[in-house]
N, C-alpha and C. Protein backbone atom coordinates (compact mmCIF):
# COMPACT_ATOMS: atom_id res chain seq x y z
N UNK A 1 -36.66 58.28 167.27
CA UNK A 1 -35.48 57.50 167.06
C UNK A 1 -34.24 58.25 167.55
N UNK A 2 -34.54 59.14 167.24
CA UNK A 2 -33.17 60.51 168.07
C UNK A 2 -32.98 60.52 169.35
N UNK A 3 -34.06 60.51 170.11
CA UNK A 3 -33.80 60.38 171.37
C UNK A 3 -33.55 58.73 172.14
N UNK A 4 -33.43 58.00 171.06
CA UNK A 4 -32.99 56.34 171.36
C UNK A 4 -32.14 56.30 171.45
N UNK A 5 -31.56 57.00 170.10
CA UNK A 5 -30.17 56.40 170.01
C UNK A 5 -29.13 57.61 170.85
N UNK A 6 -29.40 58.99 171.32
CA UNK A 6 -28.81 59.60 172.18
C UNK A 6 -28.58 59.04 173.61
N UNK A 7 -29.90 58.21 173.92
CA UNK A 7 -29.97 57.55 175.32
C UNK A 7 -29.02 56.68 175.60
N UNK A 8 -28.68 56.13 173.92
CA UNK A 8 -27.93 54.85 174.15
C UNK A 8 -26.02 55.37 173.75
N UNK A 9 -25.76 56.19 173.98
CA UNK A 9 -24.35 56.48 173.10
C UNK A 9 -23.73 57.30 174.40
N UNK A 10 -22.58 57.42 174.04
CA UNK A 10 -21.50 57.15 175.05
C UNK A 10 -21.21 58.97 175.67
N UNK A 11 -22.18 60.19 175.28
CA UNK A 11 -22.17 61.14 175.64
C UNK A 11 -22.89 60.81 177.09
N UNK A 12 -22.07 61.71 177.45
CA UNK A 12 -23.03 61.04 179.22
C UNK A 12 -23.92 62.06 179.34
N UNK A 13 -23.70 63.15 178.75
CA UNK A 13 -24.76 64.24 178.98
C UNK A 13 -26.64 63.72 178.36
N UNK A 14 -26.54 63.13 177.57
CA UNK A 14 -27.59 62.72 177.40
C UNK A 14 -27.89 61.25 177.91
N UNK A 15 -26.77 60.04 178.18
CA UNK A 15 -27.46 59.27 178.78
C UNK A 15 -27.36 59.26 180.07
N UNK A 16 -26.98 60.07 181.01
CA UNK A 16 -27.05 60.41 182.40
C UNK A 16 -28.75 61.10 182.14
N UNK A 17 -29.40 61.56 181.64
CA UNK A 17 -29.92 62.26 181.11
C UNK A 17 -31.65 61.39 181.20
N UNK A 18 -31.10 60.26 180.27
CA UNK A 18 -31.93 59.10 179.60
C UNK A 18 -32.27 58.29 181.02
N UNK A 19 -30.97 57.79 181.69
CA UNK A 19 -31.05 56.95 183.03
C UNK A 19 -32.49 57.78 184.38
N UNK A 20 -31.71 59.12 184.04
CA UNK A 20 -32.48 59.83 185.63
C UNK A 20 -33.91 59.51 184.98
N UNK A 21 -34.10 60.26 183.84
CA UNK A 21 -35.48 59.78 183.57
C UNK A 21 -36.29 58.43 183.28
N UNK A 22 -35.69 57.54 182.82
CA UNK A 22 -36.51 56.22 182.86
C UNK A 22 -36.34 55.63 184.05
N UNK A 23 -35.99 56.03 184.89
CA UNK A 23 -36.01 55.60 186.96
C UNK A 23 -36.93 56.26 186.89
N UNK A 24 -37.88 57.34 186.62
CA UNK A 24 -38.51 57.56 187.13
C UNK A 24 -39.83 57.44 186.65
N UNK A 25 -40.13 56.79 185.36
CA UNK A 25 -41.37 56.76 184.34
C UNK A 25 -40.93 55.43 183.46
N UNK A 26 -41.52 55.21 182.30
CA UNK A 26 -41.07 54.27 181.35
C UNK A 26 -40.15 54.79 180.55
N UNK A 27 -39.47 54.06 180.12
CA UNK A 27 -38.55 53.80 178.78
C UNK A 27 -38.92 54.83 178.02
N UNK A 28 -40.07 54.68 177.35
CA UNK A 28 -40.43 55.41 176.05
C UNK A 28 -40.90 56.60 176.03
N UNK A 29 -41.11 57.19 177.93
CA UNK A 29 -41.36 58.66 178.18
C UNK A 29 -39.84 59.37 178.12
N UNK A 30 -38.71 58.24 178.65
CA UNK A 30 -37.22 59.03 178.69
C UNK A 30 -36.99 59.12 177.46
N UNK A 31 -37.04 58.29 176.17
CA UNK A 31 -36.55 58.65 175.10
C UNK A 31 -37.15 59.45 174.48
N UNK A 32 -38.72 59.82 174.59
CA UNK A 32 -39.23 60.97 174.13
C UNK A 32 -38.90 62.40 174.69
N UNK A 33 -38.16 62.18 176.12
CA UNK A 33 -37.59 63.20 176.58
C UNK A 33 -36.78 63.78 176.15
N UNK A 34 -35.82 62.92 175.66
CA UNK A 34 -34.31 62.94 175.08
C UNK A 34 -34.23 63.97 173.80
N UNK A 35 -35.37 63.17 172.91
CA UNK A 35 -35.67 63.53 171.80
C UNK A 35 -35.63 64.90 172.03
N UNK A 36 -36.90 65.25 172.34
CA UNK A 36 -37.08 66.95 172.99
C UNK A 36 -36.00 67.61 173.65
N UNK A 37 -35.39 67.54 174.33
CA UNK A 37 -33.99 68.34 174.73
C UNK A 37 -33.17 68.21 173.77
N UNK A 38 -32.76 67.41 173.07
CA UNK A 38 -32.22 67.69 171.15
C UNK A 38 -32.66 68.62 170.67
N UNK A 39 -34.12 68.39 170.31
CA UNK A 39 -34.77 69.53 169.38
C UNK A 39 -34.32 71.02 170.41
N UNK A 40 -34.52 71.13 171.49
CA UNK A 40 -34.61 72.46 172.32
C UNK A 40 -32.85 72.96 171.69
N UNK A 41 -32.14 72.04 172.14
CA UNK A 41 -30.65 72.63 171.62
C UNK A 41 -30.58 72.87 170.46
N UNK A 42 -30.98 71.87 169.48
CA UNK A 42 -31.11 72.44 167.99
C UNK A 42 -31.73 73.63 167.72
N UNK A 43 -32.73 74.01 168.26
CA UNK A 43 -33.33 75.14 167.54
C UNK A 43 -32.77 76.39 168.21
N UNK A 44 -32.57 76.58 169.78
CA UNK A 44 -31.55 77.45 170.30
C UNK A 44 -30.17 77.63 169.32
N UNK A 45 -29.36 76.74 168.84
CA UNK A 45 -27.92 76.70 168.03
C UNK A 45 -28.79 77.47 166.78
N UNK A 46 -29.63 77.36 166.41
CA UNK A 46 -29.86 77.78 164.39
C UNK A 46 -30.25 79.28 164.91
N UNK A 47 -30.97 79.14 166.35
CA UNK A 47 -31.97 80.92 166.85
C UNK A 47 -30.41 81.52 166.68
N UNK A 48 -29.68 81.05 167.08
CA UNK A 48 -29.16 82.16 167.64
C UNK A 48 -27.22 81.84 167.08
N UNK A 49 -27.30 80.81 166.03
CA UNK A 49 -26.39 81.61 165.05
C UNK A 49 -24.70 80.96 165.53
N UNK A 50 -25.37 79.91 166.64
CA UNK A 50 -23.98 79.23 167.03
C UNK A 50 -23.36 77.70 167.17
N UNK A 51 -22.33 77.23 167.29
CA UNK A 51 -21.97 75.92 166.67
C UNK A 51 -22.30 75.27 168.33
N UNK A 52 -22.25 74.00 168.52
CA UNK A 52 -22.66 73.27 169.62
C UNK A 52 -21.28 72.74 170.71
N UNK A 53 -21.11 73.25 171.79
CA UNK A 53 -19.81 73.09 172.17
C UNK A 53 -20.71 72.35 173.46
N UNK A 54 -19.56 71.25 174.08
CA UNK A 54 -20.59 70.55 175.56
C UNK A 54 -20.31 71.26 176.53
């Protein structure tokens, strides 16, 4: 659901993100993508102790 609703919201970093990848596969492989590059930033920000700047 995280990576749905990132695909769909007005940060372009993730739906520039969402677009390149569902051109190139289905829908539901880009939002599972999405999802996963969330989690990767999330757990990088908690590793390592810092707030999330774009």
């Amino acid at each position: 659901m995280t990576g749905l609703i990132a695909a769909h919201s007005k940060v372009p970093d993730f739906s520039s993100f969402y677009n390149r990848i569902s051109h190139r596969g289905t829908k539901m492989k880009a939002v599972v993508a999405c999802a996963h590059k969330i989690l990767r930033i999330i757990y990088k920000l908690l590793s390592t102790h810092q707030t999330y700047q774009k």
